[in-house]
PDB file of N, CA and C in Angstrom:
ATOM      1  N   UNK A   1      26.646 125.484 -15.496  1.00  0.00           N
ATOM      2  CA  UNK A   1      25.212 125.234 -15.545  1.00  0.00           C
ATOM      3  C   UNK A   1      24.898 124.075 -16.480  1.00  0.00           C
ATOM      4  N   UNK A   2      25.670 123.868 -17.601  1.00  0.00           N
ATOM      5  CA  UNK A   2      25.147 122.783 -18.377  1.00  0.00           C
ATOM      6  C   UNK A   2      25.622 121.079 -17.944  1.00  0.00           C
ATOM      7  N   UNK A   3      25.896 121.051 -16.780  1.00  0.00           N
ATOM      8  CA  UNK A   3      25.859 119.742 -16.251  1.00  0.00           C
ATOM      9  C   UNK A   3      25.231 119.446 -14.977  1.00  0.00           C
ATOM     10  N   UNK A   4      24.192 120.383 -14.633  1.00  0.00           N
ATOM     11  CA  UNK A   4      23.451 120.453 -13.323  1.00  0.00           C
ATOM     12  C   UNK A   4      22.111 119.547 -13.922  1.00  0.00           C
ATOM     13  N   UNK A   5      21.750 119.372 -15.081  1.00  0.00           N
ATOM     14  CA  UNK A   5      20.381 119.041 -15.290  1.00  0.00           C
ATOM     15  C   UNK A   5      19.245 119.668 -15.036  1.00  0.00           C
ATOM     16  N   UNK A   6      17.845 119.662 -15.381  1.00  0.00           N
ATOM     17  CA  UNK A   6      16.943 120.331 -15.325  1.00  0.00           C
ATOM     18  C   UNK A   6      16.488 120.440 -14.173  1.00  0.00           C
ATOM     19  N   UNK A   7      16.332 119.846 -13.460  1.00  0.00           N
ATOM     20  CA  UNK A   7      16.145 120.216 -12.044  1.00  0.00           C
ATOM     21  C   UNK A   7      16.652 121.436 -11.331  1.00  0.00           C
ATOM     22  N   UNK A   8      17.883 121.359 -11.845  1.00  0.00           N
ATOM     23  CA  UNK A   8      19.321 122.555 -11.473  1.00  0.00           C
ATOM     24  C   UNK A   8      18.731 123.603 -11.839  1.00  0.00           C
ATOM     25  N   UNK A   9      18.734 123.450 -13.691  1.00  0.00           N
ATOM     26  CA  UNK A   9      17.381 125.165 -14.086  1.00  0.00           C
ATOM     27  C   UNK A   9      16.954 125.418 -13.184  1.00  0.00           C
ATOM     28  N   UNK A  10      16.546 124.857 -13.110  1.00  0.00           N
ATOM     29  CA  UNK A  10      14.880 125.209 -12.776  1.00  0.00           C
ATOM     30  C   UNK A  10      14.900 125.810 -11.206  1.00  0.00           C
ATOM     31  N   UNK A  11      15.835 124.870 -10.243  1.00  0.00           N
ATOM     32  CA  UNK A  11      15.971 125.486  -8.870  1.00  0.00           C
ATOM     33  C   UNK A  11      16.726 127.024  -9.013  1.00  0.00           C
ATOM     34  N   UNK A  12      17.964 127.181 -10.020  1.00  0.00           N
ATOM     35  CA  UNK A  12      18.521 128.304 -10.054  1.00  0.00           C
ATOM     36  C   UNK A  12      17.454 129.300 -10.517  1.00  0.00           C
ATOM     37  N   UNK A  13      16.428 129.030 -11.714  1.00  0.00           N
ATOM     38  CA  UNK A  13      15.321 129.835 -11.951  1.00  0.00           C
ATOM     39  C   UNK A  13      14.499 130.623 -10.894  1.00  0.00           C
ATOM     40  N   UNK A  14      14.097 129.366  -9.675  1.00  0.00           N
ATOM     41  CA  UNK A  14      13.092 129.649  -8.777  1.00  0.00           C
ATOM     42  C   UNK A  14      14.017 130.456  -7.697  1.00  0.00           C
ATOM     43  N   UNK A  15      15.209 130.208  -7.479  1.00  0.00           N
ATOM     44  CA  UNK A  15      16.070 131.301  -6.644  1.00  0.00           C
ATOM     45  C   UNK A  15      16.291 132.337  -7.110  1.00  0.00           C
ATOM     46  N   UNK A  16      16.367 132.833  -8.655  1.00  0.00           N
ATOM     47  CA  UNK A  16      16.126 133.832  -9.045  1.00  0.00           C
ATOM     48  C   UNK A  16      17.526 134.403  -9.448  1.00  0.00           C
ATOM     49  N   UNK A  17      18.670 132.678  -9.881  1.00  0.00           N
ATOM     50  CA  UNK A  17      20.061 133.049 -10.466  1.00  0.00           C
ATOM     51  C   UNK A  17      20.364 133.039 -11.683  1.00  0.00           C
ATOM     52  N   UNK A  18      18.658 133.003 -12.404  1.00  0.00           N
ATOM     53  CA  UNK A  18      19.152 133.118 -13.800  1.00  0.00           C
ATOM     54  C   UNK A  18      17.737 133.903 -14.471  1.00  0.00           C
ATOM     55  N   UNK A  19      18.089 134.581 -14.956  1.00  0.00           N
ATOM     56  CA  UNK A  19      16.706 135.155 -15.410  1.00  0.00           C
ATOM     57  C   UNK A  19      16.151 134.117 -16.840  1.00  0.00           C
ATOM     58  N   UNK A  20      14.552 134.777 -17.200  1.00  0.00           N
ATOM     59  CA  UNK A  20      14.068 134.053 -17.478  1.00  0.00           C
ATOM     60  C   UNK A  20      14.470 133.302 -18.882  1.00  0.00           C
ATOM     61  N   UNK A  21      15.064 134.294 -19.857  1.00  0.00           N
ATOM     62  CA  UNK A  21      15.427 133.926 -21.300  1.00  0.00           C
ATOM     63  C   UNK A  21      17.435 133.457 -20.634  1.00  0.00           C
ATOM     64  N   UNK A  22      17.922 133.311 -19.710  1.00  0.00           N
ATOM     65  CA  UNK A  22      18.860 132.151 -19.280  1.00  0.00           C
ATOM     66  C   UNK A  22      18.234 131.070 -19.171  1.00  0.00           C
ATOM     67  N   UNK A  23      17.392 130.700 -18.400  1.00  0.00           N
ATOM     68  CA  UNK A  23      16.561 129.633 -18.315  1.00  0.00           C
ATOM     69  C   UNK A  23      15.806 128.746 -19.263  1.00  0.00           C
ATOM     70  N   UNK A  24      15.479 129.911 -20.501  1.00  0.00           N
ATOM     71  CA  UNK A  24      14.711 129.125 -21.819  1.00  0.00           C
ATOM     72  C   UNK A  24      16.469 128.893 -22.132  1.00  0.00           C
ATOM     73  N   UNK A  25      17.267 129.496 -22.319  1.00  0.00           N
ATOM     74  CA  UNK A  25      18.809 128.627 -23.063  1.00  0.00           C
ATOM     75  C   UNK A  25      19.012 127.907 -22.194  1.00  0.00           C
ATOM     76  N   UNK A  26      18.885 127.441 -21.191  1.00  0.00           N
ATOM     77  CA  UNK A  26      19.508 126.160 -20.490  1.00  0.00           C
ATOM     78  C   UNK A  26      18.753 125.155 -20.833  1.00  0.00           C
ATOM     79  N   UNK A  27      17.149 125.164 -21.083  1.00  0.00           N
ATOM     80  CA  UNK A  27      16.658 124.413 -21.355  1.00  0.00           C
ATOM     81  C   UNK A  27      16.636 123.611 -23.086  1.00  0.00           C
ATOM     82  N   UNK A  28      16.649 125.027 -23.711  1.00  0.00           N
ATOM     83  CA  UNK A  28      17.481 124.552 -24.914  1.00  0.00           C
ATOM     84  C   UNK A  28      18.357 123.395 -25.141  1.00  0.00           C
ATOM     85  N   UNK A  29      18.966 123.537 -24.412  1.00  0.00           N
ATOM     86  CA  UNK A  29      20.616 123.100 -24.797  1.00  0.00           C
ATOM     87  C   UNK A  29      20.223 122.016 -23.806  1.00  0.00           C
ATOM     88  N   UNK A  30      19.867 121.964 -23.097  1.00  0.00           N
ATOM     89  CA  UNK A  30      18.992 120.731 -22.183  1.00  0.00           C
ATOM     90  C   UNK A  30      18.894 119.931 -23.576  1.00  0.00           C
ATOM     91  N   UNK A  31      17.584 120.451 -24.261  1.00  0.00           N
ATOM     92  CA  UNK A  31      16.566 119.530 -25.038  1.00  0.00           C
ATOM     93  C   UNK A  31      18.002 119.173 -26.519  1.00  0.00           C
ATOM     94  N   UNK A  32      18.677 119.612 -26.510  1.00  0.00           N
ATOM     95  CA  UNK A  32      19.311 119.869 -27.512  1.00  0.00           C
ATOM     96  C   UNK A  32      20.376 118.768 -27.245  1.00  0.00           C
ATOM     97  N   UNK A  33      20.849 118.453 -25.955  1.00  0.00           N
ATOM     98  CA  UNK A  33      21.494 117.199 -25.683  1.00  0.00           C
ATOM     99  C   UNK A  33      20.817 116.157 -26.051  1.00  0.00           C
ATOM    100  N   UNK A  34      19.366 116.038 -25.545  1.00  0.00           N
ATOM    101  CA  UNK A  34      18.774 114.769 -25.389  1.00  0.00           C
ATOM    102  C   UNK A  34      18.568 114.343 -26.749  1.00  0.00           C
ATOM    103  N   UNK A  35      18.281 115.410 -27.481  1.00  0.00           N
ATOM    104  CA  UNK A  35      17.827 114.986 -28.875  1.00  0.00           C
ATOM    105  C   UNK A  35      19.052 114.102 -29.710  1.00  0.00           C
ATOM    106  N   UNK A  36      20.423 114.931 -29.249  1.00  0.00           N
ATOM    107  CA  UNK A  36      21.495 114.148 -30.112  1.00  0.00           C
ATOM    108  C   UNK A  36      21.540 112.475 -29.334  1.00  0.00           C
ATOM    109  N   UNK A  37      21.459 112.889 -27.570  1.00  0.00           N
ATOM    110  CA  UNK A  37      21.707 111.095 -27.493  1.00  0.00           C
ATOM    111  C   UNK A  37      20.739 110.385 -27.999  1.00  0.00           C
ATOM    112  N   UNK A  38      19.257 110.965 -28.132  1.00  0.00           N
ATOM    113  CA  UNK A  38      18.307 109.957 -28.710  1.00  0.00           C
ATOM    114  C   UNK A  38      18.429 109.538 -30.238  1.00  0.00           C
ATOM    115  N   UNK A  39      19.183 110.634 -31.194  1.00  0.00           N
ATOM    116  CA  UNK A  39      19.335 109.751 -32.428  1.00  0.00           C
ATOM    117  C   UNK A  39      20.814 109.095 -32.529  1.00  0.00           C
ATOM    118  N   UNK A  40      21.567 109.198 -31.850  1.00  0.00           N
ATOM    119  CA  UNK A  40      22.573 108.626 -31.455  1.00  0.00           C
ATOM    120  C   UNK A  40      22.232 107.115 -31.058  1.00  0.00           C
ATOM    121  N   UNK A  41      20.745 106.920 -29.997  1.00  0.00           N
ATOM    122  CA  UNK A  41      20.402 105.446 -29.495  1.00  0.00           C
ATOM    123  C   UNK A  41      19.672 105.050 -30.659  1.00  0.00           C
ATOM    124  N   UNK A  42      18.868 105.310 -31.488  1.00  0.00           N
ATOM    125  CA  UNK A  42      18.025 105.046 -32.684  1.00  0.00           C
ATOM    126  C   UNK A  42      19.159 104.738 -33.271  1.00  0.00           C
ATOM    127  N   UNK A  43      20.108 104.930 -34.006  1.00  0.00           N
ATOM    128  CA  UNK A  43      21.122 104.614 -34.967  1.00  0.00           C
ATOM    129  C   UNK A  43      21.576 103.402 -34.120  1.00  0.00           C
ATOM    130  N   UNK A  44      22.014 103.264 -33.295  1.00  0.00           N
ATOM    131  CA  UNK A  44      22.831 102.437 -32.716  1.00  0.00           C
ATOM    132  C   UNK A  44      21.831 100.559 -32.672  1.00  0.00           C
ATOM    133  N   UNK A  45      20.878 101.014 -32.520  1.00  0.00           N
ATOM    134  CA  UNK A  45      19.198 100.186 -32.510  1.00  0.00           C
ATOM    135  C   UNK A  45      19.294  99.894 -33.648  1.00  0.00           C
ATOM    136  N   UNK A  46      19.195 100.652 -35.031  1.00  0.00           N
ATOM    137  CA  UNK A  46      19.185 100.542 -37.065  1.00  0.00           C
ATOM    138  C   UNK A  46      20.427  99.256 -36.826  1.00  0.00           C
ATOM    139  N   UNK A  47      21.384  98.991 -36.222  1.00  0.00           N
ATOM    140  CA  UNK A  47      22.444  98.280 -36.869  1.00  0.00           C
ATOM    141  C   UNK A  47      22.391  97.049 -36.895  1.00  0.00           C
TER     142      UNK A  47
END
């Protein structure tokens, strides 16, 4: 699940293959990627 992207959630959500607190952790860990590549691109931008 953690390389399907949010879309993926969200379709497995609406089919009804992940219940709902699976779905808040996928999204988690969703937001939880983006956050590291975004200070990952900010640092890289500082140099």
């Amino acid at each position: 699940m953690g390389t399907c992207g949010l879309e993926g959630v969200i379709r497995a959500w609406e089919q009804e293959q992940l219940t709902t607190e699976q779905t808040i952790g996928q999204i988690l860990l969703l937001l939880q990627e983006l956050e590291e590549r975004h200070v990952e691109y900010v640092r890289r931008l500082a140099k």
